[in-house]
N, C-alpha and C. Protein backbone atom coordinates (compact mmCIF):
# COMPACT_ATOMS: atom_id res chain seq x y z
N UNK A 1 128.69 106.55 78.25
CA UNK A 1 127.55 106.66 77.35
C UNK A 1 128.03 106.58 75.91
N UNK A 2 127.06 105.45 75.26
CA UNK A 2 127.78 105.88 73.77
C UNK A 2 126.55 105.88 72.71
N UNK A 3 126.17 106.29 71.76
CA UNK A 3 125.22 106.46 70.85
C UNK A 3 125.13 106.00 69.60
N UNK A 4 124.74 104.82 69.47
CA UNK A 4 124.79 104.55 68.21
C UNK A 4 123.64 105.00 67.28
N UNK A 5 123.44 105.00 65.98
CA UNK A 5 122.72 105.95 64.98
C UNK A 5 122.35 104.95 63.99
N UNK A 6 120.94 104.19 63.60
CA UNK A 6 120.67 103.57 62.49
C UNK A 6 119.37 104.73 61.30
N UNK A 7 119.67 104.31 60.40
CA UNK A 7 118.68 105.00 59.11
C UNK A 7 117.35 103.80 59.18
N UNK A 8 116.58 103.59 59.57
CA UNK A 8 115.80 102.77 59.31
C UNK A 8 114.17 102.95 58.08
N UNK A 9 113.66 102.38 57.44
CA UNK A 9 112.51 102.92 56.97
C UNK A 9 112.57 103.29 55.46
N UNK A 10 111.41 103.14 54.94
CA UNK A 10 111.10 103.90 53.62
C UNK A 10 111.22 105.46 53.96
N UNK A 11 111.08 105.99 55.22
CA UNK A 11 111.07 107.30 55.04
C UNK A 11 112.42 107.58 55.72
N UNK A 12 113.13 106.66 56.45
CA UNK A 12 115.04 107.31 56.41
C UNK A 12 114.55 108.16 57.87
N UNK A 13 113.76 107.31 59.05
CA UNK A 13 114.15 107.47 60.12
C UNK A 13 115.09 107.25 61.18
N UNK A 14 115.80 108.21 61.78
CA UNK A 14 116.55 107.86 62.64
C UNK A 14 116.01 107.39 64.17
N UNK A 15 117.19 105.76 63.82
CA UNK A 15 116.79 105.51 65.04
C UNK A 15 118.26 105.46 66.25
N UNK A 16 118.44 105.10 66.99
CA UNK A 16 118.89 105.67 68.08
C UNK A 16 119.01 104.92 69.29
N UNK A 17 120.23 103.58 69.54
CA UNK A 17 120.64 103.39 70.29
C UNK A 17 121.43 104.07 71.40
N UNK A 18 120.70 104.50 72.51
CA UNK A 18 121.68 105.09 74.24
C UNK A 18 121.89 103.92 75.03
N UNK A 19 123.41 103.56 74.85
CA UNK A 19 123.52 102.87 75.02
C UNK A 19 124.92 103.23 76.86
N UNK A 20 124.35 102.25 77.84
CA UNK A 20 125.49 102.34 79.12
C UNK A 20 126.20 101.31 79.01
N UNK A 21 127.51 101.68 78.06
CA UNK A 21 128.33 100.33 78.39
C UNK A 21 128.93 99.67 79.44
N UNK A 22 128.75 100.25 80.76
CA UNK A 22 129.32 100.14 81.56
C UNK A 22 128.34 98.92 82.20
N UNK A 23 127.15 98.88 82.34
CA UNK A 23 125.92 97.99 82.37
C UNK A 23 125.59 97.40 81.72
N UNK A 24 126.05 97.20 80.31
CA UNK A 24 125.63 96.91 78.91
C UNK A 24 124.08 96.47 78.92
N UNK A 25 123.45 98.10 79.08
CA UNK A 25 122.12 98.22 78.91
C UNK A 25 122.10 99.15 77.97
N UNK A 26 120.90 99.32 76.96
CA UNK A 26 120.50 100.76 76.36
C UNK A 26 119.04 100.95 75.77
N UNK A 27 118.64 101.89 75.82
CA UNK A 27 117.27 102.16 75.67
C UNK A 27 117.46 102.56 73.93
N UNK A 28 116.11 102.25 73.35
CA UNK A 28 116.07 102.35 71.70
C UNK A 28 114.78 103.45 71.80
N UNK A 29 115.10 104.05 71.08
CA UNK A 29 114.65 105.60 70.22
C UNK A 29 114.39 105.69 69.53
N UNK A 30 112.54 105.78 69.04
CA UNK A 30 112.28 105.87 67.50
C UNK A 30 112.37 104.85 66.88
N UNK A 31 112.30 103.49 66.92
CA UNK A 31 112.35 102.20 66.58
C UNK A 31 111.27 102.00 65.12
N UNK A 32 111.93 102.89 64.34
CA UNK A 32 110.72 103.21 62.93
C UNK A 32 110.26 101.59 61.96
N UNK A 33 111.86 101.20 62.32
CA UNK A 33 111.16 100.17 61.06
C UNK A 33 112.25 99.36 61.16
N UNK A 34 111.91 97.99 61.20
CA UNK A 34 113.67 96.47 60.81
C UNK A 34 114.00 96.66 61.85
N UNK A 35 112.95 96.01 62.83
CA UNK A 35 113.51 95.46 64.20
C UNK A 35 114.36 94.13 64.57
N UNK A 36 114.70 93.28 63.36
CA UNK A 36 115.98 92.64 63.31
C UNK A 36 117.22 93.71 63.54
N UNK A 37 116.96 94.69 62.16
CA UNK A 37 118.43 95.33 62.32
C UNK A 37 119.01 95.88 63.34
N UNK A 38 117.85 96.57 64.46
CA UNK A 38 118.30 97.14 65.41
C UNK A 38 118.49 96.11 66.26
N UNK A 39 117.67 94.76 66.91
CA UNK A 39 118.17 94.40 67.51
C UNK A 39 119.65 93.36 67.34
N UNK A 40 120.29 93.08 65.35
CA UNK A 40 121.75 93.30 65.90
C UNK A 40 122.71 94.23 66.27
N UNK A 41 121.79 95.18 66.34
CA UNK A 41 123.15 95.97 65.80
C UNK A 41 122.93 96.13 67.96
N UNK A 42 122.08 96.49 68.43
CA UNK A 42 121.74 95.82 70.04
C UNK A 42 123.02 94.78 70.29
N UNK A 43 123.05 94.09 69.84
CA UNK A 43 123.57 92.49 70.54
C UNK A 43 125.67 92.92 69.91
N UNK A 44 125.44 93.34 68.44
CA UNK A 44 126.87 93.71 68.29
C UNK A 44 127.38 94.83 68.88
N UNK A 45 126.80 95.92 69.66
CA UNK A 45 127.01 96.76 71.10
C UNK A 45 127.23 95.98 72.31
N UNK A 46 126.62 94.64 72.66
CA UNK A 46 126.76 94.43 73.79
C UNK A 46 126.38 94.59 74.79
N UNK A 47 124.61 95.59 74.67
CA UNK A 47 124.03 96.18 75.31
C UNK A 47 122.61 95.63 74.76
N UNK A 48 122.11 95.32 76.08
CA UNK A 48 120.39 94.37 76.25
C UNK A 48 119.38 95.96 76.05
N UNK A 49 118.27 95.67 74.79
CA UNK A 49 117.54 96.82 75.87
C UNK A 49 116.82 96.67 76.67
N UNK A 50 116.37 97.84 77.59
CA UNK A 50 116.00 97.74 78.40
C UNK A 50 114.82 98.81 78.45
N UNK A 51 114.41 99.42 77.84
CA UNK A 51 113.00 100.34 77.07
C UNK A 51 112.94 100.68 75.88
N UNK A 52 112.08 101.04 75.17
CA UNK A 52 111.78 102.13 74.46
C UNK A 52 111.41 102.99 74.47
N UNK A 53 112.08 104.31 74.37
CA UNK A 53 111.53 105.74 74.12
C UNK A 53 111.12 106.40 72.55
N UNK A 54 110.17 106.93 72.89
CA UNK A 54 109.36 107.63 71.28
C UNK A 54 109.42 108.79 71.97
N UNK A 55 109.60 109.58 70.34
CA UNK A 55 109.56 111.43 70.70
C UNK A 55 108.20 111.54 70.18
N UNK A 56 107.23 110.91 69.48
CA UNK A 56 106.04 110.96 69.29
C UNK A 56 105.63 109.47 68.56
N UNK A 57 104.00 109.91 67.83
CA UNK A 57 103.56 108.43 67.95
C UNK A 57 103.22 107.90 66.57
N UNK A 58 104.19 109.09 65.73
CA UNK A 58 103.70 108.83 64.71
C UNK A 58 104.71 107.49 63.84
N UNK A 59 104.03 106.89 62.59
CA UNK A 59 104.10 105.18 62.46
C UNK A 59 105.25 105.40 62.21
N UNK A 60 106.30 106.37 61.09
CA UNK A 60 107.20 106.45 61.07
C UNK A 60 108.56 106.15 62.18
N UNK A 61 108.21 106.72 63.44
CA UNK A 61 108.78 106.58 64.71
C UNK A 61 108.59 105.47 65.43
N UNK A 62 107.45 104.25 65.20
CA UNK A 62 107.04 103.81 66.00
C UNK A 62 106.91 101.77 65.44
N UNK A 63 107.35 102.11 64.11
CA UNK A 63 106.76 100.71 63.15
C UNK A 63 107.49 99.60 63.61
N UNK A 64 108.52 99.93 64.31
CA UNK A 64 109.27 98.12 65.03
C UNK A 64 109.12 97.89 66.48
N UNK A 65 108.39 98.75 67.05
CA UNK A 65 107.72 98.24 68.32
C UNK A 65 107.34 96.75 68.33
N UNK A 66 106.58 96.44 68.12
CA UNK A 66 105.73 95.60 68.80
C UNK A 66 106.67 94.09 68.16
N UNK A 67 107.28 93.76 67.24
CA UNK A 67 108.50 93.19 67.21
C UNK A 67 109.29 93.29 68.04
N UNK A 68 109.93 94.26 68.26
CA UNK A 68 110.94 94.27 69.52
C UNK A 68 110.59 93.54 70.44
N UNK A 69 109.48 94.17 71.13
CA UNK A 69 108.56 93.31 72.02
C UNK A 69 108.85 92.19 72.03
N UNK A 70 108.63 91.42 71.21
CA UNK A 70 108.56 89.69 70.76
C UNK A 70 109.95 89.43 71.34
N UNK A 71 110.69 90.37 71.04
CA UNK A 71 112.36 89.89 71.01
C UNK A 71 112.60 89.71 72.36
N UNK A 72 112.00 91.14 72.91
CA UNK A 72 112.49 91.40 74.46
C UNK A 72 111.39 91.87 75.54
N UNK A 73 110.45 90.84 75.71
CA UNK A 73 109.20 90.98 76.43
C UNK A 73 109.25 91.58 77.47
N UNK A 74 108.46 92.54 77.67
CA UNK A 74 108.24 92.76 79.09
C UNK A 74 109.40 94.21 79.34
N UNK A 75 109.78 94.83 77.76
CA UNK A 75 110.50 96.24 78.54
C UNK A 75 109.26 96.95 78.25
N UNK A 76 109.49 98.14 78.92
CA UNK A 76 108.39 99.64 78.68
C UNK A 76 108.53 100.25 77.58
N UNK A 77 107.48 100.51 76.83
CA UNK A 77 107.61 101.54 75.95
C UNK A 77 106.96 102.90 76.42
N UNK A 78 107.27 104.00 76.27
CA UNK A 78 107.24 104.88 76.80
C UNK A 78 106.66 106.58 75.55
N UNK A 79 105.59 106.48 75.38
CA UNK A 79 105.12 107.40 74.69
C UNK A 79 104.05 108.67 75.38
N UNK A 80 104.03 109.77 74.99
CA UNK A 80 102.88 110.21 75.74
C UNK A 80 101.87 110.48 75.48
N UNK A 81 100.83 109.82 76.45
CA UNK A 81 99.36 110.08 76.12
C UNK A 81 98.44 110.81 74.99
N UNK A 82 99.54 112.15 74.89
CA UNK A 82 99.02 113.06 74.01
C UNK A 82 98.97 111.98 72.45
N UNK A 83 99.42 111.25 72.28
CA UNK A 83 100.05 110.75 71.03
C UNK A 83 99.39 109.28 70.84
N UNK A 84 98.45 109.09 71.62
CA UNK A 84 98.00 107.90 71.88
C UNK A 84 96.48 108.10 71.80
N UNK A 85 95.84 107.36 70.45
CA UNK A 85 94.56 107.80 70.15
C UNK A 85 93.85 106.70 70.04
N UNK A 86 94.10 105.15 69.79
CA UNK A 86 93.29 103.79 70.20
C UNK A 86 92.41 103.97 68.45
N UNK A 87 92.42 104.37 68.02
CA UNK A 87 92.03 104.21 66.67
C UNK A 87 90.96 105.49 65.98
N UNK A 88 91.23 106.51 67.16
CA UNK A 88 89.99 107.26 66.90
C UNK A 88 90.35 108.23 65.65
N UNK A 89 89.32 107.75 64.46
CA UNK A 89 89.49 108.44 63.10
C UNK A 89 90.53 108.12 62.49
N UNK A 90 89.97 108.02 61.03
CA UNK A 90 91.04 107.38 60.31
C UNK A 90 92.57 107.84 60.48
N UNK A 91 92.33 109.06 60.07
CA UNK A 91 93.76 109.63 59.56
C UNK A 91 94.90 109.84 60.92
N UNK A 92 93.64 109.40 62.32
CA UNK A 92 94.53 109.56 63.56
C UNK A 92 95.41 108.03 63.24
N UNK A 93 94.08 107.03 63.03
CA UNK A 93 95.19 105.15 63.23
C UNK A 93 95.79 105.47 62.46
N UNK A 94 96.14 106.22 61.04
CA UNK A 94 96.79 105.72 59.46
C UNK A 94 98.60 106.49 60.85
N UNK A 95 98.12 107.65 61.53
CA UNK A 95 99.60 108.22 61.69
C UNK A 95 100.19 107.60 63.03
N UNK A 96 98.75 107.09 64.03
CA UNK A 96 99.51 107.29 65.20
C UNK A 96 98.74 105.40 65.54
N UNK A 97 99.86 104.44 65.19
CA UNK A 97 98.97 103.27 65.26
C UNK A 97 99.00 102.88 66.93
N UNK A 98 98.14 102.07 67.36
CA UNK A 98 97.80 101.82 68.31
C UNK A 98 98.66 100.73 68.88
N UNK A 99 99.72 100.98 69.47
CA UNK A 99 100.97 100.39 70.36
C UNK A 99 100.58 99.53 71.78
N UNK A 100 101.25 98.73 71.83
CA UNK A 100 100.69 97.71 73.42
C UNK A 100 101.47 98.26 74.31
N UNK A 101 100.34 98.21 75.51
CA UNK A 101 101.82 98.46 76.99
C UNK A 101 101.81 99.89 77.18
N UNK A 102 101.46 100.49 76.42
CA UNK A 102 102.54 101.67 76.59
C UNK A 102 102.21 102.24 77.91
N UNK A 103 104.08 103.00 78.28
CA UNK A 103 103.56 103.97 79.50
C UNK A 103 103.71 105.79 79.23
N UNK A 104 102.30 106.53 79.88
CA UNK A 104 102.57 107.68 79.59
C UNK A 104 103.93 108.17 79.88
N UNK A 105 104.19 109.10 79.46
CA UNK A 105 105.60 110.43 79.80
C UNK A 105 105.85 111.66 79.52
N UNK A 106 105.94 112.27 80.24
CA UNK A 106 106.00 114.00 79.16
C UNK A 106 106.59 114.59 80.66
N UNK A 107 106.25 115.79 80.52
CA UNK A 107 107.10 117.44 80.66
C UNK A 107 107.69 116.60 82.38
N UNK A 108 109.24 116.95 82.52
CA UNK A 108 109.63 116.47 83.56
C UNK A 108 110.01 115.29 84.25
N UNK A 109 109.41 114.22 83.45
CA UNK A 109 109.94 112.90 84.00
C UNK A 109 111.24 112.78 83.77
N UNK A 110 111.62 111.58 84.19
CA UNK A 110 112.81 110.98 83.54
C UNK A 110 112.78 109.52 83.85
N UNK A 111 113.66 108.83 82.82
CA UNK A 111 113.54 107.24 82.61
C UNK A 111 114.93 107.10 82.95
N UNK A 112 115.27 106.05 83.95
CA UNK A 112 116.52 105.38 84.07
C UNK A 112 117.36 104.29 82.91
N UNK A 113 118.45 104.71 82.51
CA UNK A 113 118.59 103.67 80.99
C UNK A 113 120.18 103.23 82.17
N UNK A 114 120.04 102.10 82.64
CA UNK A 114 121.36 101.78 83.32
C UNK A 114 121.92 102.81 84.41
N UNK A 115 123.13 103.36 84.16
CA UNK A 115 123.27 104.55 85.01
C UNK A 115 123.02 105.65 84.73
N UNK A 116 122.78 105.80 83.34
CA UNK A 116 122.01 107.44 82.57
C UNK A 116 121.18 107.34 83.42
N UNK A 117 120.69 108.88 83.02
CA UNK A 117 118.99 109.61 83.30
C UNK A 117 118.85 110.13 82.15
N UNK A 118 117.71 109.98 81.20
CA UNK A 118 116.94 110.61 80.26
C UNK A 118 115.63 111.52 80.84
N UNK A 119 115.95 112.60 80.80
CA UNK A 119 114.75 113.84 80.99
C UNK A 119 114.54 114.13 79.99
N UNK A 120 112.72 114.27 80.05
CA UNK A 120 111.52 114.38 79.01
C UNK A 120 111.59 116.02 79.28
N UNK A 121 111.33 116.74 77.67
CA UNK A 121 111.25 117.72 78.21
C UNK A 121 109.76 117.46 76.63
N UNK A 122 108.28 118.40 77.44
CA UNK A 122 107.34 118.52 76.47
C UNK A 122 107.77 119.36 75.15
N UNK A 123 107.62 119.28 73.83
CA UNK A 123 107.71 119.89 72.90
C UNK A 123 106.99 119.46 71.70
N UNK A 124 105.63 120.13 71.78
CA UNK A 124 104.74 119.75 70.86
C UNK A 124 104.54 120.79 69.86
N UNK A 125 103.50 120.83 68.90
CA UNK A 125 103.96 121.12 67.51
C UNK A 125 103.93 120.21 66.29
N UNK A 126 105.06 119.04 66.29
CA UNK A 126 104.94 118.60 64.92
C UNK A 126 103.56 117.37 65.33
N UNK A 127 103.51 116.84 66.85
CA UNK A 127 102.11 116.67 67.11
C UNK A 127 102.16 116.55 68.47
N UNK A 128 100.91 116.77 69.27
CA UNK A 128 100.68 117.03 70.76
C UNK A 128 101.10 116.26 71.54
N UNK A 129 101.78 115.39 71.16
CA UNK A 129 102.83 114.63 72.35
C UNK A 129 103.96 114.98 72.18
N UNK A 130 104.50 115.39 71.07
CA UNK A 130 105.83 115.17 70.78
C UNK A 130 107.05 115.81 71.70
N UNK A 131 107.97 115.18 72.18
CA UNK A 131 108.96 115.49 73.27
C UNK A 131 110.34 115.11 72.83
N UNK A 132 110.98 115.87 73.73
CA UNK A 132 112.76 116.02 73.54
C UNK A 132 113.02 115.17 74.54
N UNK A 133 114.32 114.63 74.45
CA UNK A 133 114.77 113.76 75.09
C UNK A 133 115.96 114.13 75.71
N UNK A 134 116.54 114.54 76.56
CA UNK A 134 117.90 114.77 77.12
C UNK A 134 118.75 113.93 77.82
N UNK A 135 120.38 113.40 77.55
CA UNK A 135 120.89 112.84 78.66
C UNK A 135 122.59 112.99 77.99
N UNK A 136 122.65 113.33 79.30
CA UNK A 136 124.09 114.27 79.31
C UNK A 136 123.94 115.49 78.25
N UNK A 137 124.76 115.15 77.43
CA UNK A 137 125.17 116.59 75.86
C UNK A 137 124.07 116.28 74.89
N UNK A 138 123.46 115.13 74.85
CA UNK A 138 122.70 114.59 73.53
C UNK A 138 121.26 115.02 73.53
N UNK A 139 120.52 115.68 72.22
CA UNK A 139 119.47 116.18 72.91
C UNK A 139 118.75 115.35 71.58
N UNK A 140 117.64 114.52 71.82
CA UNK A 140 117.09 113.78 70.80
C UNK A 140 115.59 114.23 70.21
N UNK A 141 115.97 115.32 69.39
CA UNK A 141 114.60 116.07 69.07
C UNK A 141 113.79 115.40 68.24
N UNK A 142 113.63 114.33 67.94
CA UNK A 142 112.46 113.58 67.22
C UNK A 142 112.18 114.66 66.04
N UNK A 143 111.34 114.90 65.87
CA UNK A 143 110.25 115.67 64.65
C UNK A 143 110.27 117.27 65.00
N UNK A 144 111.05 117.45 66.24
CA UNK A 144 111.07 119.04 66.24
C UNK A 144 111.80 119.69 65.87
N UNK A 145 113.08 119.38 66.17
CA UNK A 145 114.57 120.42 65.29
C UNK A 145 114.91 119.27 65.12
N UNK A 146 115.58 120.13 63.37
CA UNK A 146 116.52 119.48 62.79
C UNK A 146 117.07 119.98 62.18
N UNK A 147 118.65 119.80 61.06
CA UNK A 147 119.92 120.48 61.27
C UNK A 147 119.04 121.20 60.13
N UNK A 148 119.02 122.80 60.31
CA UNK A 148 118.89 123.81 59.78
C UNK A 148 116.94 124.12 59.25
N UNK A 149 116.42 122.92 60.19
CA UNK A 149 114.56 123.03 59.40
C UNK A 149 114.10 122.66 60.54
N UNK A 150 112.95 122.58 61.08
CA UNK A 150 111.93 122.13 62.05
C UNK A 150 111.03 120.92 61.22
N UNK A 151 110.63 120.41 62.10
CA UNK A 151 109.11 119.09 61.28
C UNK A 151 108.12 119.73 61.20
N UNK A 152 107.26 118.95 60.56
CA UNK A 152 105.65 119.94 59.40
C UNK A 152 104.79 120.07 60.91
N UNK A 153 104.01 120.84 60.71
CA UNK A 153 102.87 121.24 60.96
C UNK A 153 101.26 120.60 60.89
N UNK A 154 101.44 120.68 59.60
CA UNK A 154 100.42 120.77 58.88
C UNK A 154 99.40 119.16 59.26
N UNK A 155 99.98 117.95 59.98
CA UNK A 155 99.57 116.76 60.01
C UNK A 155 98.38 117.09 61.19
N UNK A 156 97.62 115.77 61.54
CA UNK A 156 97.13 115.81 62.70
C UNK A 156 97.36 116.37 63.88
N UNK A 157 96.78 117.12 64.63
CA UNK A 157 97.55 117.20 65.87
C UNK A 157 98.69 118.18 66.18
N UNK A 158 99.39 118.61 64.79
CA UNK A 158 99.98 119.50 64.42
C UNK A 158 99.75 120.83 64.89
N UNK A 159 100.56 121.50 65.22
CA UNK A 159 100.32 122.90 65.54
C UNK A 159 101.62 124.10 65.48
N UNK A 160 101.26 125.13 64.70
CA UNK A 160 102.18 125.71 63.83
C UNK A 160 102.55 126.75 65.39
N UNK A 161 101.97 126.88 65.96
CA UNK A 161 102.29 127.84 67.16
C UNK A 161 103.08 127.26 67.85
N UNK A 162 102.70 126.74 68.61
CA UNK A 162 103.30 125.10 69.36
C UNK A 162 104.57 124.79 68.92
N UNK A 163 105.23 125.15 67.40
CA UNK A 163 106.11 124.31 67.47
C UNK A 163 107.31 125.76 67.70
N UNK A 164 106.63 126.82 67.15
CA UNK A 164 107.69 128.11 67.68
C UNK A 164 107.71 127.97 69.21
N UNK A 165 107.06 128.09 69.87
CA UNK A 165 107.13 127.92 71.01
C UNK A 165 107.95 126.91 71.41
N UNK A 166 108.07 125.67 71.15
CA UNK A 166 109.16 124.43 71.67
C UNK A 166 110.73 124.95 70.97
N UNK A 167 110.31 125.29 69.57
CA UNK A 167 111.73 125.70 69.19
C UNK A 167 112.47 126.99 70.03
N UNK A 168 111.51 127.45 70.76
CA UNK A 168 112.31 128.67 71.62
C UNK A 168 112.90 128.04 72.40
N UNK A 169 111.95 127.27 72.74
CA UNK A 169 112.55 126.64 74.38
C UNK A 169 114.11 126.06 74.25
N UNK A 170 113.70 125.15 73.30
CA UNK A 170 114.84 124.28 72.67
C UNK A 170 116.22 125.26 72.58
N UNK A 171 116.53 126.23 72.13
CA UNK A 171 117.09 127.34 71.79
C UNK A 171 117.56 127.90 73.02
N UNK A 172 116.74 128.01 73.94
CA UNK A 172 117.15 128.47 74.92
C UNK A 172 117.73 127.80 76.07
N UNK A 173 117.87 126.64 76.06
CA UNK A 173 118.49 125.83 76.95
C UNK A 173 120.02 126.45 76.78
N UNK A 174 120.78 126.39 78.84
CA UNK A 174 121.75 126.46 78.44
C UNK A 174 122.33 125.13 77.61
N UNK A 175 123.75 125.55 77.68
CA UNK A 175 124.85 124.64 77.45
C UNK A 175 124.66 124.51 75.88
N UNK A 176 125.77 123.40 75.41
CA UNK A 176 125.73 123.10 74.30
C UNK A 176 125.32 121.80 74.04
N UNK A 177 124.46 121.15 72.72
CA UNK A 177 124.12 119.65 72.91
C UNK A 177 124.29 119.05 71.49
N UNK A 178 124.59 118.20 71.44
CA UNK A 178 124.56 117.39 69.90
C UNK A 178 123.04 117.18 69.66
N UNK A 179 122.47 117.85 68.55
CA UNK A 179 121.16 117.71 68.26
C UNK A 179 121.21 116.30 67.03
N UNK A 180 120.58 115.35 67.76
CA UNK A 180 120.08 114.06 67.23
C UNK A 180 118.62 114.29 66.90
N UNK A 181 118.25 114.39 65.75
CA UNK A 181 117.15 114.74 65.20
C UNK A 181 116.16 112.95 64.77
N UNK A 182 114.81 113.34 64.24
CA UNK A 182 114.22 112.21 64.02
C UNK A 182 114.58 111.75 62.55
N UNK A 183 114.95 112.86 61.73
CA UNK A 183 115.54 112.57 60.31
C UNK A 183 116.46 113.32 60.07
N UNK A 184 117.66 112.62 58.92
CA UNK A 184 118.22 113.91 58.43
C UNK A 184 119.83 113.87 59.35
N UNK A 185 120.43 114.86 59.10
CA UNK A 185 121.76 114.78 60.16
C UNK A 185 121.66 115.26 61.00
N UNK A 186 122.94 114.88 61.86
CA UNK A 186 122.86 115.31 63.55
C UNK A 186 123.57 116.36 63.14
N UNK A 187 123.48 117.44 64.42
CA UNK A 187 123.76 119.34 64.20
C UNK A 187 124.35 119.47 65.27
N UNK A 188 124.58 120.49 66.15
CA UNK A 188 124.53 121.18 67.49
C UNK A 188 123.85 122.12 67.88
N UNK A 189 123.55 122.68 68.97
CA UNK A 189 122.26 123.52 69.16
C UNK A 189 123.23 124.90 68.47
N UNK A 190 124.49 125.04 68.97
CA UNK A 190 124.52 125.91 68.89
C UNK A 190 124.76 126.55 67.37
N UNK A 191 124.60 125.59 66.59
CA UNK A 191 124.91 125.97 64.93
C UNK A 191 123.66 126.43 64.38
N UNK A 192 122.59 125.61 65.08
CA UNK A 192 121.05 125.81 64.79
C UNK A 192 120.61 127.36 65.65
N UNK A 193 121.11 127.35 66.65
CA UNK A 193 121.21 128.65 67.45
C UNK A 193 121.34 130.07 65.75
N UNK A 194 122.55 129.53 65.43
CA UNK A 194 123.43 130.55 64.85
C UNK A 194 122.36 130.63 63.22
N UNK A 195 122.27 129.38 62.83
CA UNK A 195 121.97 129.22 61.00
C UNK A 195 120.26 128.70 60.54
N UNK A 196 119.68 128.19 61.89
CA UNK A 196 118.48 127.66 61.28
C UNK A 196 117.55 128.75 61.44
N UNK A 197 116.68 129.00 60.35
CA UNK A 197 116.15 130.09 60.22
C UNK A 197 114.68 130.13 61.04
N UNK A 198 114.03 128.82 60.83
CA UNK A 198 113.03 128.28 62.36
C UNK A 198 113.39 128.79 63.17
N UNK A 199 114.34 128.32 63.81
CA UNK A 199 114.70 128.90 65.42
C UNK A 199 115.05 130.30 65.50
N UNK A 200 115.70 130.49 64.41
CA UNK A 200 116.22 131.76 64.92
C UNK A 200 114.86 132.59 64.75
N UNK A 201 113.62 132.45 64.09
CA UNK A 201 112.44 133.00 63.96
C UNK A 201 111.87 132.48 65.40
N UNK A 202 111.99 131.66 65.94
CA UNK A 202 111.15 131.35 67.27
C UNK A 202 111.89 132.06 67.95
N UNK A 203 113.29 132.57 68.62
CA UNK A 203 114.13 132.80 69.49
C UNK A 203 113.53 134.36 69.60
N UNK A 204 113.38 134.86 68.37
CA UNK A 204 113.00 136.29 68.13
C UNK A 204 111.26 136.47 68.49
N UNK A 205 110.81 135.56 68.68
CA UNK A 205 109.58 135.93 69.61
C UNK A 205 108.16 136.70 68.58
């Protein structure tokens, strides 16, 4: 398994090649924006993709979809329902634009990326789809943790309860994981365990 890490976007989203070199397949993550760039930086890995996964649906996370597409017809994109609104009300299309194909996913699935397994785990909050991504050590929190802050609230769909609640969860997983966030730098749980003041406010109940 190897992970490559692009900045994409006016807003400096991370996006997120999982890549199986052994298959030279990998699934793309958060595909925010400059779906050229990702798909060289795809082809200078050596690895075809073979889906897309979103931790939610908002445009930031979601703006080189349907390009990709063009590139590489016919993979899945994979968002969940919760996050998928077809245009209803403005301020829902302005955040969460209306994507082709997509297939639902949330609490419990998992997507095959080559010989990985990626397990969905639900964690909503920064908005009602929004989900963690797990495979092996790497835990890809989109908009929910990040190194030392959590994502807003305050948007659509948003929910300030919801997101203490996922940050517990998050927190409470065993083991240790490289936290790959949707912005910002990558952490470990267990530093965020120790220093982020979010979690450590969710952990405390």
């Amino acid at each position: 398994m190897n992970i490559l890490s692009l900045t994409v976007g006016p807003i400096m989203t991370n996006c997120y090649l999982l890549c199986d070199e052994e298959r030279k397949v990998c699934a793309v993550i958060d595909p925010g924006a400059e779906a050229g760039r990702i798909a060289r930086a795809a082809e200078s890995a050596g690895c075809a993709p073979v889906c897309i996964l979103l931790t939610h649906g908002h445009y930031d996370h979601t703006g080189a979809v349907e390009e990709l597409l063009k590139q590489y017809p016919g993979i899945p994109v994979y968002l969940s329902r919760r996050d998928q609104h077809d245009g209803a009300g403005s301020e829902l299309t302005r955040l969460f634009p209306t994507l082709p194909g997509v297939t639902d996913y949330g609490e419990g699935d998992t997507v095959p990326v080559g010989g990985l397994t990626v397990s969905v785990l639900a964690t909503p909050g920064h908005s009602a789809g929004s989900v963690t991504l797990l495979c092996g050590d790497a835990m890809f929190s989109g908009d929910t943790l990040f190194a030392g802050s959590c994502g807003r609230t305050d948007l659509a769909t948003g929910d300030g309860s919801e997101m203490l609640s996922s940050l517990a969860r998050l927190g409470r997983l065993g083991g240790e994981f490289r936290v790959l966030p949707g912005h910002m730098d990558a952490s470990l749980l267990s530093r965020e365990r120790a220093y982020n003041p979010y979690l450590l406010h969710a952990l405390r109940g």
